[in-house]
C-alpha atoms as a PDB file:
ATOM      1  CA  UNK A   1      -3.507 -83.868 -50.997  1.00  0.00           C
ATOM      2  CA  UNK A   2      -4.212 -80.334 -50.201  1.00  0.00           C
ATOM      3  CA  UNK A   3      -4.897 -81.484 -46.517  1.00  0.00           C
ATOM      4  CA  UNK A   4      -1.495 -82.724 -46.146  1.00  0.00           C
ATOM      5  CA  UNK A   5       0.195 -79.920 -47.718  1.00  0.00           C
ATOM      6  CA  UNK A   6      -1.379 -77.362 -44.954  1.00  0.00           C
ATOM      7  CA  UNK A   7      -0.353 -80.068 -42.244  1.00  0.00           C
ATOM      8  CA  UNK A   8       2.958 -79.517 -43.399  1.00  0.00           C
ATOM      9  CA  UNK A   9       3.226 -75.862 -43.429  1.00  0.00           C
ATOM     10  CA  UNK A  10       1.507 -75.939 -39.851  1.00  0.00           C
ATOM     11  CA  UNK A  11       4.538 -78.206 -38.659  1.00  0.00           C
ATOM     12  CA  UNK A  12       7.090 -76.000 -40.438  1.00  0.00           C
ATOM     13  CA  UNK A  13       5.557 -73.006 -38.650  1.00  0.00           C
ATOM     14  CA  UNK A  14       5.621 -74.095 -35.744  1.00  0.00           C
ATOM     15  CA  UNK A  15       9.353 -75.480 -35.402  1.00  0.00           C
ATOM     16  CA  UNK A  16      10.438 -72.092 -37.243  1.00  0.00           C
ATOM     17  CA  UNK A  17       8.737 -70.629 -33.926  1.00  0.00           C
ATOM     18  CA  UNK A  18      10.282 -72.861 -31.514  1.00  0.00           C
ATOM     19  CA  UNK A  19      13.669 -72.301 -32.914  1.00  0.00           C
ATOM     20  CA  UNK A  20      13.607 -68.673 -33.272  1.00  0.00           C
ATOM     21  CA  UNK A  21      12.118 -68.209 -29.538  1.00  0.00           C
ATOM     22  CA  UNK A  22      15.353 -71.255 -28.189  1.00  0.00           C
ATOM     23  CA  UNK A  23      17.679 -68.984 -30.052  1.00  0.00           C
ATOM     24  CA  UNK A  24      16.353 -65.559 -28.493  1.00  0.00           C
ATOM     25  CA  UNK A  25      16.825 -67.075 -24.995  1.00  0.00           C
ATOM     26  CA  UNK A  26      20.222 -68.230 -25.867  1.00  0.00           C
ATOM     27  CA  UNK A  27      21.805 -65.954 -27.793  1.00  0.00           C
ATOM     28  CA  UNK A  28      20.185 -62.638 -26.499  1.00  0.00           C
ATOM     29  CA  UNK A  29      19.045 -62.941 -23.285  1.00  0.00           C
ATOM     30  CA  UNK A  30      18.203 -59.102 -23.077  1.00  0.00           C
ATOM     31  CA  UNK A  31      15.284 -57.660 -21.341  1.00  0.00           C
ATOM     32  CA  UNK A  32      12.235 -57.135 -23.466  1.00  0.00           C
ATOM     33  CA  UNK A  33      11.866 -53.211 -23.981  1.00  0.00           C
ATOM     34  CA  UNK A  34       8.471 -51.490 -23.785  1.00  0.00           C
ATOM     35  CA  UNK A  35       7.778 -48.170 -25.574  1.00  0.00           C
ATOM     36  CA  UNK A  36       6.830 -45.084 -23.505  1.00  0.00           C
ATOM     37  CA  UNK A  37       4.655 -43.309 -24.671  1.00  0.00           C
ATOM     38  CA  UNK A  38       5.827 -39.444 -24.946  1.00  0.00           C
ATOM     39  CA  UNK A  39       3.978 -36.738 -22.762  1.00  0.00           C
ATOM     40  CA  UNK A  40       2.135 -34.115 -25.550  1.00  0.00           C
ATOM     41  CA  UNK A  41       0.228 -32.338 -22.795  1.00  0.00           C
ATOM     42  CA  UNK A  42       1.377 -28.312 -22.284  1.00  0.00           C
ATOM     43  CA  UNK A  43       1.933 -27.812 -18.956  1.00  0.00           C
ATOM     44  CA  UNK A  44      -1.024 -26.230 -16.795  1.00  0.00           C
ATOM     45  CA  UNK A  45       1.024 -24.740 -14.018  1.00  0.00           C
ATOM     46  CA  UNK A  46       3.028 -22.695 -16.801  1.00  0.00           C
ATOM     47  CA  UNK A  47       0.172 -22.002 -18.675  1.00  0.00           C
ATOM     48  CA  UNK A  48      -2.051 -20.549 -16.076  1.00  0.00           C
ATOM     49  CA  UNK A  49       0.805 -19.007 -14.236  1.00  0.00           C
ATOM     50  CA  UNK A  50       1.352 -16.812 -17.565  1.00  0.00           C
ATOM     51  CA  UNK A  51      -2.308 -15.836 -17.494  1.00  0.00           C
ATOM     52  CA  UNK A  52      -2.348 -15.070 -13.767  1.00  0.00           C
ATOM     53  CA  UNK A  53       0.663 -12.890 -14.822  1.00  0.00           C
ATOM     54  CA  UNK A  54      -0.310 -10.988 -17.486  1.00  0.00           C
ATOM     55  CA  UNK A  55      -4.065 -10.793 -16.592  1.00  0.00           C
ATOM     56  CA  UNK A  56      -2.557  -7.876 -13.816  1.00  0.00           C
ATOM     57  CA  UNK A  57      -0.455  -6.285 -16.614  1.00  0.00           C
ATOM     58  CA  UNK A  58      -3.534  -6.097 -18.967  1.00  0.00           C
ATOM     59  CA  UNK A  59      -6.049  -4.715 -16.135  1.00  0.00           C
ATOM     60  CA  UNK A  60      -2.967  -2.325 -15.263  1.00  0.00           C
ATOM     61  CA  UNK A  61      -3.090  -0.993 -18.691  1.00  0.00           C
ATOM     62  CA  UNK A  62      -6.382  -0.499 -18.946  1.00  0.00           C
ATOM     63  CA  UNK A  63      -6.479   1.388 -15.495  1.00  0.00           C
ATOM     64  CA  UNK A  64      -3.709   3.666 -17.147  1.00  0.00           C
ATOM     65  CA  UNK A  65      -5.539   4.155 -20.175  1.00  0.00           C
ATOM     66  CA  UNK A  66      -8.537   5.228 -18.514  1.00  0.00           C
ATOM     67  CA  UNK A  67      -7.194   7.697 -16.266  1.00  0.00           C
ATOM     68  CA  UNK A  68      -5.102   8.914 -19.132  1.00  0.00           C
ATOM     69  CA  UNK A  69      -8.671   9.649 -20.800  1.00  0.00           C
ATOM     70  CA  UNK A  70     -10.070  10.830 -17.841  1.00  0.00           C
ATOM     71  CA  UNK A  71      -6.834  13.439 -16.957  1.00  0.00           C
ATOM     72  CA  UNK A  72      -7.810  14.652 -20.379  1.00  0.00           C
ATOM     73  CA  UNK A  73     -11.612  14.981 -20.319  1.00  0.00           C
ATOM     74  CA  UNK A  74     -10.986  17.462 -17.494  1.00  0.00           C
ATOM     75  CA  UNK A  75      -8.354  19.977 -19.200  1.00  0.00           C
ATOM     76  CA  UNK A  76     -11.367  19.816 -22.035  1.00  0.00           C
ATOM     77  CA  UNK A  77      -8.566  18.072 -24.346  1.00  0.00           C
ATOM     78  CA  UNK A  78     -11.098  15.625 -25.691  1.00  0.00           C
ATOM     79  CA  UNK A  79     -13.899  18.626 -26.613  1.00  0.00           C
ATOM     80  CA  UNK A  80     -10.845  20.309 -28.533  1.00  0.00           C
ATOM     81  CA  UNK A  81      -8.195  17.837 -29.667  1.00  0.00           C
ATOM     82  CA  UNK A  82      -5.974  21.043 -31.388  1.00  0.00           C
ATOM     83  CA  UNK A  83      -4.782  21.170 -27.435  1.00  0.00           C
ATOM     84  CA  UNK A  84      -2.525  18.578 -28.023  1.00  0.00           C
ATOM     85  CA  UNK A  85      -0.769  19.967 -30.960  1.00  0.00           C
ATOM     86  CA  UNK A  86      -0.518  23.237 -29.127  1.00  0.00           C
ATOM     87  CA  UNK A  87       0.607  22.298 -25.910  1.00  0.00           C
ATOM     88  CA  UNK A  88       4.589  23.970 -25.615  1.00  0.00           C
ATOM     89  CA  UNK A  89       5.279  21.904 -22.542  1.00  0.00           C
ATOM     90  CA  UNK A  90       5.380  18.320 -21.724  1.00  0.00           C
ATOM     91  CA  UNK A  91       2.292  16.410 -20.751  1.00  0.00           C
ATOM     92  CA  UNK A  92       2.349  14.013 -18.206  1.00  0.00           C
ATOM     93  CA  UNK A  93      -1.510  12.351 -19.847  1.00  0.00           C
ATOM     94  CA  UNK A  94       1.285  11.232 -22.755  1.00  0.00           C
ATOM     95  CA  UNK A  95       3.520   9.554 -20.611  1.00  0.00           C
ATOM     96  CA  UNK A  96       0.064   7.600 -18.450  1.00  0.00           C
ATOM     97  CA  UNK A  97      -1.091   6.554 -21.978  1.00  0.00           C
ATOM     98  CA  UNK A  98       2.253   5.549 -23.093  1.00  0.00           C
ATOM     99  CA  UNK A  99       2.694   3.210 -20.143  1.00  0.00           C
ATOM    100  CA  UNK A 100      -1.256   2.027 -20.362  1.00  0.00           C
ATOM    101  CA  UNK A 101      -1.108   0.929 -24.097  1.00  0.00           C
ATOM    102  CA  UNK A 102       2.666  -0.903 -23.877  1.00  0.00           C
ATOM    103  CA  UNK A 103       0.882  -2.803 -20.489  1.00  0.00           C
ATOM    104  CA  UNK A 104      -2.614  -3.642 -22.238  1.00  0.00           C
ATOM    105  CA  UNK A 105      -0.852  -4.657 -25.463  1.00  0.00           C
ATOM    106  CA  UNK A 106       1.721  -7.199 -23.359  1.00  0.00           C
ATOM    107  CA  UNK A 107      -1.591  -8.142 -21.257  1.00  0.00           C
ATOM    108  CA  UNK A 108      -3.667  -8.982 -23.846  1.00  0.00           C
ATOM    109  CA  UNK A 109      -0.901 -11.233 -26.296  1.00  0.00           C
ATOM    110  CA  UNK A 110       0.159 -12.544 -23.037  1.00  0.00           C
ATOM    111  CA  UNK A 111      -3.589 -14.128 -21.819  1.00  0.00           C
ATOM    112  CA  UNK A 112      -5.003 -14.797 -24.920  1.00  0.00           C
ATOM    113  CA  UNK A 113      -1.188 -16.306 -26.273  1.00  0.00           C
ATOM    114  CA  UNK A 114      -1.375 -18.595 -22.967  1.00  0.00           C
ATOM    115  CA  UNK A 115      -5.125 -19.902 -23.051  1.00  0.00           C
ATOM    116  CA  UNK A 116      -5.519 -20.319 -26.764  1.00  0.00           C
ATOM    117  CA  UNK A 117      -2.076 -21.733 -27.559  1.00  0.00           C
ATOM    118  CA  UNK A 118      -1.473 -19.320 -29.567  1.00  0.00           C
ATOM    119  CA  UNK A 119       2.654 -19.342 -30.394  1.00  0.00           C
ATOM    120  CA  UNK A 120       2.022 -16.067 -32.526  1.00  0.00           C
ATOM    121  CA  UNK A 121       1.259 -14.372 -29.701  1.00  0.00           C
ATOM    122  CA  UNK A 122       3.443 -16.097 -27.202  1.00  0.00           C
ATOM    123  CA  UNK A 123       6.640 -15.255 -29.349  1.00  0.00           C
ATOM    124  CA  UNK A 124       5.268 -11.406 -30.061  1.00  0.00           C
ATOM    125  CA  UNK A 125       5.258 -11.334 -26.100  1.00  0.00           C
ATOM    126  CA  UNK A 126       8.480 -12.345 -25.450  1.00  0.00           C
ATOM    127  CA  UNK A 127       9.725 -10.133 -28.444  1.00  0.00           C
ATOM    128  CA  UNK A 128       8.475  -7.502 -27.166  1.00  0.00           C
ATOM    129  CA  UNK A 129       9.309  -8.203 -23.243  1.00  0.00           C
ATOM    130  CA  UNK A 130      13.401  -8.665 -24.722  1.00  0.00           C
ATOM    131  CA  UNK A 131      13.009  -5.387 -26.801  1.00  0.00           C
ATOM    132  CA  UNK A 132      12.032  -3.607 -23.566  1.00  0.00           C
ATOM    133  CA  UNK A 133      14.634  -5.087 -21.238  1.00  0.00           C
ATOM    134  CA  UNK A 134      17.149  -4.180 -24.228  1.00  0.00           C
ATOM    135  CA  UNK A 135      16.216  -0.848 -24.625  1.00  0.00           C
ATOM    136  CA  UNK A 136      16.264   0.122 -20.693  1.00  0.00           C
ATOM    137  CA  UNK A 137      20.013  -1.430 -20.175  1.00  0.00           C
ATOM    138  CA  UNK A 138      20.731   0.806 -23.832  1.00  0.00           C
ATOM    139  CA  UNK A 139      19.415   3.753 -21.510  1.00  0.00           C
ATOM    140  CA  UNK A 140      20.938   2.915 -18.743  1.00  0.00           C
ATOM    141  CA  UNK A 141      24.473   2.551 -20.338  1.00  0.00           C
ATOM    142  CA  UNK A 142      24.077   5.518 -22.866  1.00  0.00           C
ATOM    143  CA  UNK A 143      23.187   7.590 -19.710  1.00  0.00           C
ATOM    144  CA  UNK A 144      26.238   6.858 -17.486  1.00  0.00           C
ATOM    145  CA  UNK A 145      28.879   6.972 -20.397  1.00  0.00           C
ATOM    146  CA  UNK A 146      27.261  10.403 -21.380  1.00  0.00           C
ATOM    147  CA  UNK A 147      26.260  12.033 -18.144  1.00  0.00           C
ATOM    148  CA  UNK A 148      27.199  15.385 -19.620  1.00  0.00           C
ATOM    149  CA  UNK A 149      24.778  15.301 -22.454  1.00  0.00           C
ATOM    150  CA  UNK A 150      21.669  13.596 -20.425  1.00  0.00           C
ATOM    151  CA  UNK A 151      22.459  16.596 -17.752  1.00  0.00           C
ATOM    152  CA  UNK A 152      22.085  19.251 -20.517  1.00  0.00           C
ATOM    153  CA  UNK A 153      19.365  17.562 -22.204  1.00  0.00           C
ATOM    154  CA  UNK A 154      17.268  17.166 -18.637  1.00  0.00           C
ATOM    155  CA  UNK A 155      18.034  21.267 -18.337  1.00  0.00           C
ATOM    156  CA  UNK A 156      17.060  22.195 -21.232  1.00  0.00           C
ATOM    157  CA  UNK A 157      14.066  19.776 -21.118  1.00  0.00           C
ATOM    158  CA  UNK A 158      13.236  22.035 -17.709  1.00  0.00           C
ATOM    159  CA  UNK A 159      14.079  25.220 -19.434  1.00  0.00           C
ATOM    160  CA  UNK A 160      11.139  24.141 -21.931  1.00  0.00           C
ATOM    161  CA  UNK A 161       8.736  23.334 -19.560  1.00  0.00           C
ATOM    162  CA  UNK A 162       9.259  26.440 -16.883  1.00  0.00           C
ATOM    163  CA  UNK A 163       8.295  28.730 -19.958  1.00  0.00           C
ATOM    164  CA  UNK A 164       4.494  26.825 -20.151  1.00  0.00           C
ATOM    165  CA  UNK A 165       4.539  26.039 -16.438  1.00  0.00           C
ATOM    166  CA  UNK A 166       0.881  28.111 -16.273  1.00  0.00           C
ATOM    167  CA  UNK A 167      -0.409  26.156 -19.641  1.00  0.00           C
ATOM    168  CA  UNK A 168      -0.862  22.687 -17.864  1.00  0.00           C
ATOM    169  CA  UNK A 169      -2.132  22.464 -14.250  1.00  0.00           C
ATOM    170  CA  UNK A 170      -0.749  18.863 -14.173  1.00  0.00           C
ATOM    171  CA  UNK A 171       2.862  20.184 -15.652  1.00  0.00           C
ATOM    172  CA  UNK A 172       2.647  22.726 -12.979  1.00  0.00           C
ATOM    173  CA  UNK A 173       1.699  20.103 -10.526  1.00  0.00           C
ATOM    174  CA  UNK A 174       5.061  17.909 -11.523  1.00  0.00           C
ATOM    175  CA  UNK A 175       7.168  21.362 -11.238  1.00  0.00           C
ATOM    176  CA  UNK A 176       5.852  22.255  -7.761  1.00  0.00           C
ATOM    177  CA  UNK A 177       6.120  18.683  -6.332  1.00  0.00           C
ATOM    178  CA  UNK A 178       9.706  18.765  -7.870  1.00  0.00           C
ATOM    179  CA  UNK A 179      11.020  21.494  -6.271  1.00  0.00           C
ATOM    180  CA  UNK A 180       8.631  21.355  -2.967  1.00  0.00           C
ATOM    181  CA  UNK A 181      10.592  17.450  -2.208  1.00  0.00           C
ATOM    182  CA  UNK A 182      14.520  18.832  -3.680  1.00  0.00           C
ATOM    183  CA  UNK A 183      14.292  22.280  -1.509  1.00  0.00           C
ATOM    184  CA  UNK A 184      15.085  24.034  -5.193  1.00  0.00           C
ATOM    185  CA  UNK A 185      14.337  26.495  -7.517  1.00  0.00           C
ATOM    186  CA  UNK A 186      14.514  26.759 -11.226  1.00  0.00           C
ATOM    187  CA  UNK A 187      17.029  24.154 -13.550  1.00  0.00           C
ATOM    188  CA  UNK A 188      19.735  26.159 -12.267  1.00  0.00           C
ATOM    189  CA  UNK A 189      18.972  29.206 -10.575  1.00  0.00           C
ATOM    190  CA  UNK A 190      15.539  31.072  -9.595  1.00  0.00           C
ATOM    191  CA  UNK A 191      16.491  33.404 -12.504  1.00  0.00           C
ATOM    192  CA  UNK A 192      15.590  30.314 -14.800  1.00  0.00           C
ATOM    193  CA  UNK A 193      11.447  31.901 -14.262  1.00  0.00           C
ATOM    194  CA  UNK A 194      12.116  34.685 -16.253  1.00  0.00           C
ATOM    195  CA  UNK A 195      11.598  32.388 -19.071  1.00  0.00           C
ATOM    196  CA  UNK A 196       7.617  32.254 -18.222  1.00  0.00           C
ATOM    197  CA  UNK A 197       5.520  35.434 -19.200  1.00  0.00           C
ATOM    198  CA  UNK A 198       3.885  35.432 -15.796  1.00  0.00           C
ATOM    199  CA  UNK A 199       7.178  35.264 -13.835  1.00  0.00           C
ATOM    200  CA  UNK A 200       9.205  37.537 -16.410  1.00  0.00           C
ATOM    201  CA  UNK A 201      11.303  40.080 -14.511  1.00  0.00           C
ATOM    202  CA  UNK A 202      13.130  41.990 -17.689  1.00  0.00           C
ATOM    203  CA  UNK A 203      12.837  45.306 -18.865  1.00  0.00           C
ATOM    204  CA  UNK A 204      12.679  43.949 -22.520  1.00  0.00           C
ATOM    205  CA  UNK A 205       8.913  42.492 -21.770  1.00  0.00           C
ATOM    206  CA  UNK A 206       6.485  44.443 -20.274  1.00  0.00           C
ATOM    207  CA  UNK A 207       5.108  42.600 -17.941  1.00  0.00           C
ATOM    208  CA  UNK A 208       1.493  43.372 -15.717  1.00  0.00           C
ATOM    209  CA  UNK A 209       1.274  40.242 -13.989  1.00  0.00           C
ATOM    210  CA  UNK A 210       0.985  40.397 -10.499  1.00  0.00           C
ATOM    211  CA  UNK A 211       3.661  37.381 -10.370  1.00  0.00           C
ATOM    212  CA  UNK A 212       6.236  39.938 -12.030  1.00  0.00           C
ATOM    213  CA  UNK A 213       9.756  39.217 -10.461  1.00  0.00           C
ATOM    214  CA  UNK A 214       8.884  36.067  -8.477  1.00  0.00           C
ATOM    215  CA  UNK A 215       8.465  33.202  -7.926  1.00  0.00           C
ATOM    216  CA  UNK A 216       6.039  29.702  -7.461  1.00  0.00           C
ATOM    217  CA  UNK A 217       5.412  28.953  -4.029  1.00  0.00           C
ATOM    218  CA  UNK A 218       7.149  25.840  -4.312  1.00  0.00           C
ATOM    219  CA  UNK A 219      10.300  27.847  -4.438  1.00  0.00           C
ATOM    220  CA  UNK A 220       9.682  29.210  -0.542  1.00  0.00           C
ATOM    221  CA  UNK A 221      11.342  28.074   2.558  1.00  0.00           C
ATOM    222  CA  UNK A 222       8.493  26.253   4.203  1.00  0.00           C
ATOM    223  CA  UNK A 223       7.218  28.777   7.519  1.00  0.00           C
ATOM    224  CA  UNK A 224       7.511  26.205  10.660  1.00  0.00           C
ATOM    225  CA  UNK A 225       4.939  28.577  12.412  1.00  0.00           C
ATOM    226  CA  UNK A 226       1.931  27.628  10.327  1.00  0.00           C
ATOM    227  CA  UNK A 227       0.666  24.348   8.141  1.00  0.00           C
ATOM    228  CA  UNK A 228      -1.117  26.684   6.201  1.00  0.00           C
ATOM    229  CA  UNK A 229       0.421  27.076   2.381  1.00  0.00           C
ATOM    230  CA  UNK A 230       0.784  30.807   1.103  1.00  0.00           C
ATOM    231  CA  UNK A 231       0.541  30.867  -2.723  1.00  0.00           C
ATOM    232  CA  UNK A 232       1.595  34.527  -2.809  1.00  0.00           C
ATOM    233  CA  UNK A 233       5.170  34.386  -0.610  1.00  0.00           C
ATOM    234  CA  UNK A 234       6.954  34.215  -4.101  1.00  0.00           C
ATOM    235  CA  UNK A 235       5.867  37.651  -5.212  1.00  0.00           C
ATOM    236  CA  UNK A 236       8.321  39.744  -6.187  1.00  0.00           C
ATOM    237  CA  UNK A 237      11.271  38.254  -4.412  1.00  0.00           C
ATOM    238  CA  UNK A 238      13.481  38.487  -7.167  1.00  0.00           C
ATOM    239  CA  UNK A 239      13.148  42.246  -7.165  1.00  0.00           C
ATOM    240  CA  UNK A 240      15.027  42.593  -4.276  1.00  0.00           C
ATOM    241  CA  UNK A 241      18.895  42.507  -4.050  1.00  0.00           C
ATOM    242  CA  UNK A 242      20.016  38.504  -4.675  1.00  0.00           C
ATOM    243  CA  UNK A 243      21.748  38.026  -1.425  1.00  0.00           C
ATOM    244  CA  UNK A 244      18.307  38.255  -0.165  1.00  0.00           C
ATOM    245  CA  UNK A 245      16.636  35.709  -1.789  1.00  0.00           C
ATOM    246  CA  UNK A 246      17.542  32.808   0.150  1.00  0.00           C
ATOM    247  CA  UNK A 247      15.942  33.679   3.392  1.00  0.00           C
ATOM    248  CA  UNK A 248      12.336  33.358   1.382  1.00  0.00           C
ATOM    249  CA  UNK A 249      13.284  30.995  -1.552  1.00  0.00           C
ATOM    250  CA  UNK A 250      15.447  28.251  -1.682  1.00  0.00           C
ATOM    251  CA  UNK A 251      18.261  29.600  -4.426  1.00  0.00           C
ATOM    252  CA  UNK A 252      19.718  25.968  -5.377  1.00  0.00           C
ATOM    253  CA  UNK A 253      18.813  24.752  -8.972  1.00  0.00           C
ATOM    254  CA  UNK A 254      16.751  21.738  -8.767  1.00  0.00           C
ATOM    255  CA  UNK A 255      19.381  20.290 -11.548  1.00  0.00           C
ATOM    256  CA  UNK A 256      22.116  20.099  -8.736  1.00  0.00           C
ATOM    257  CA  UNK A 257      19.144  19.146  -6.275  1.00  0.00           C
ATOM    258  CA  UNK A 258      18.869  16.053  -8.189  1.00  0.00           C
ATOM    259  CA  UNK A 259      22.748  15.389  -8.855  1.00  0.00           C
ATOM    260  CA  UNK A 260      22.761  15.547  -5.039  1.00  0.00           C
ATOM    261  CA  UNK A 261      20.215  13.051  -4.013  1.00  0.00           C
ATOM    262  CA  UNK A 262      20.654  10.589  -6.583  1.00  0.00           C
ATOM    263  CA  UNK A 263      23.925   9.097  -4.872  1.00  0.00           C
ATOM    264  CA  UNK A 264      21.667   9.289  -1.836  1.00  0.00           C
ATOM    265  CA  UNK A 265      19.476   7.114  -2.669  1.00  0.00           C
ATOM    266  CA  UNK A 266      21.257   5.028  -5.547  1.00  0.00           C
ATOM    267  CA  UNK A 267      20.769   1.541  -3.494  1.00  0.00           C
ATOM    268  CA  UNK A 268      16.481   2.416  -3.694  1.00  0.00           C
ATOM    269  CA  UNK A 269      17.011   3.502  -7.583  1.00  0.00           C
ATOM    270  CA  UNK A 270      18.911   0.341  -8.392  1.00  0.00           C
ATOM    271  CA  UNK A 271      16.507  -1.864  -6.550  1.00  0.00           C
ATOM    272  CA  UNK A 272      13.190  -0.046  -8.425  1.00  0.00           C
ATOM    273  CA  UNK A 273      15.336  -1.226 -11.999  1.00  0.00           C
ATOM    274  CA  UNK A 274      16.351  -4.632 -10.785  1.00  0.00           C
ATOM    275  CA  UNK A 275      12.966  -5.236  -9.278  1.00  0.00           C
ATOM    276  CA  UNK A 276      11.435  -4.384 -12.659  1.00  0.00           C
ATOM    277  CA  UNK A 277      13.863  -6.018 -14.658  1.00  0.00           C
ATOM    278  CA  UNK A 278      13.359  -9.528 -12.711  1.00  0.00           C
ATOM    279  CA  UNK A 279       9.524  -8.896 -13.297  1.00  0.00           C
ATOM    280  CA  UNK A 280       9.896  -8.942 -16.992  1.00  0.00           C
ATOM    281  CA  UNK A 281      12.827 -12.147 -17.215  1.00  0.00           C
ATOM    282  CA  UNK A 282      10.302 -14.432 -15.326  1.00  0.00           C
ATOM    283  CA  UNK A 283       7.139 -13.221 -18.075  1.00  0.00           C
ATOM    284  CA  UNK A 284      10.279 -13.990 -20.384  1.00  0.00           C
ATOM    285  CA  UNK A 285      10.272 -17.670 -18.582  1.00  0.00           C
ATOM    286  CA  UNK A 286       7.011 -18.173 -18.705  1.00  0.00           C
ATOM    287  CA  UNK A 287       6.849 -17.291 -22.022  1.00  0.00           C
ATOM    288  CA  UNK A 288       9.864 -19.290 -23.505  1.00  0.00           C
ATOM    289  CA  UNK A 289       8.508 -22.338 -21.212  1.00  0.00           C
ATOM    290  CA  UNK A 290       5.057 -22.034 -22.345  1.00  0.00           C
ATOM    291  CA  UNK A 291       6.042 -21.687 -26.291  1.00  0.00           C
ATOM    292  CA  UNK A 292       8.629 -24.714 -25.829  1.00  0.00           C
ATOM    293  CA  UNK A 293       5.512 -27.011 -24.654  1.00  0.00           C
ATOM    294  CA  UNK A 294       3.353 -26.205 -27.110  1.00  0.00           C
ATOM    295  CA  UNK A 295       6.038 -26.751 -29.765  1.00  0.00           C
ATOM    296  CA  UNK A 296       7.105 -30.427 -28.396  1.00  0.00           C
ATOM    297  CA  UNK A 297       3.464 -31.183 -28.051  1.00  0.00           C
ATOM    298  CA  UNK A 298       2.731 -30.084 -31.809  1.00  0.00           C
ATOM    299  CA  UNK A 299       5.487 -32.222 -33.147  1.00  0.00           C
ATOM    300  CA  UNK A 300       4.410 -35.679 -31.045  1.00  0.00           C
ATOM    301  CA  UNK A 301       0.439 -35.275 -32.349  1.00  0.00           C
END
């Protein structure tokens, strides 16, 4: 009895079968669909192209940060740190330090972010890279829609850092090349070095230095006869009558120096920005790219 019953269902089965495969023919007759499997791998050219990238940005820092160091160890900041609090002037070492830690920091959540997989540090890279790019077109905007302020502010920033011109030897360095490449002397005028002690040409200060009533060097017309550069041929220049000044010093403020060659050269300038500027969008590609793989291949494993 059982036997028969199991014949039976076997029968039933197997017309059930027929019929429903008759019917698919007929009444269908679509293709047959096959599933694709979806691709979870990151992408290697993306992810090694943000490494080669930001490998040279972290090795850059680094390099900054160690001549930074360096530039210190040899004005003996680093035996007396109370230097840096004293310094009146500005110090170049800050702005090389500055540059070196932003470049190491992006260089290091950069590599590590692209070989580890790591979307914490992908997104802080990219935050940080749009941050940058926001806050240089801010600058850039703020100082063309309030060119009067930025031109007092860069005087008076000069002003500041004529007075402690003798207090760093790479201040004085910046100063020199400044007005040795404009053909200028002072913010405004050469009177502007009567703000520095050594320089000081007033009756209110007694002054002994031998630099009394001149100026740097960098201030004098260069001497086609000779190669040879005289440190001395400011020395009291600016004791003698002023309409004599400008056959030994160069009497145009190095404010208007710069006003002038700016427009000169505005098509270099602009490229310098928009060659940085396309530097950081394609990190800010790679980045975006790198952190949209990772995502997709997260959410199909």
């Amino acid at each position: 009895m059982i036997l028969i019953r199991i014949a039976a269902l076997q029968k039933g089965w197997a017309k059930s079968l027929k019929g429903y495969k008759s019917s698919g023919s007929k009444n269908t007759g679509s293709k047959m669909h096959y599933y694709r499997p979806v691709n979870t791998e990151v992408s290697c050219f993306y992810k090694y192209m943000m490494f080669g990238y930001n490998i040279l940005f972290w090795f850059a820092g680094a390099a900054f940060i160690a001549i930074g160091f360096w530039a210190w160890s040899e004005k003996g900041v680093l035996s007396d740190l109370t230097q840096v609090t004293r310094a009146r002037g500005f110090d170049p070492v800050w702005l090389v330090l500055a540059v070196g830690v932003v470049a190491f920091i992006l260089g290091f959540a950069g590599c590590v972010g692209a070989l580890r997989e790591n979307l914490c540090l992908l997104k802080f890279f990219s935050g940080l890279i749009c941050f940058i790019l926001f806050l240089e077109l801010l600058v850039a905007v703020l100082a063309f829609v309030f060119k009067d302020t930025v031109r007092d502010w860069i005087n008076e920033f000069f002003l500041v850092n004529i007075k402690a011109y003798r207090d760093d030897i790479d201040l004085q360095n910046i100063i020199d090349s400044l007005q040795k490449l404009n053909f200028c002397c002072g913010a405004t005028h050469p009177d502007d070095w009567n703000l520095n002690v050594y320089f000081n040409c007033t009756t209110e200060i007694l002054n002994r230095s031998r630099e009394r009533c001149g100026v740097p060097f960098s201030c004098c017309r260069a001497d086609p006869a000779t190669t040879l550069v005289n440190t001395q041929c400011g020395y009291d220049v600016r004791a003698m009558k002023e309409k004599d000044w400008s056959a030994s010093i160069y009497t145009k403020g190095c404010i208007s120096a710069l006003e002038e060659w700016l427009p000169r050269n505005i098509y270099i300038v602009a490229g310098v920005f928009i060659g940085i500027s396309l530097l950081q969008m394609v990190g800010l590609h790679l980045s975006r790219t790198l952190i949209s793989d990772i995502m997709h291949s997260r959410i199909y494993t």
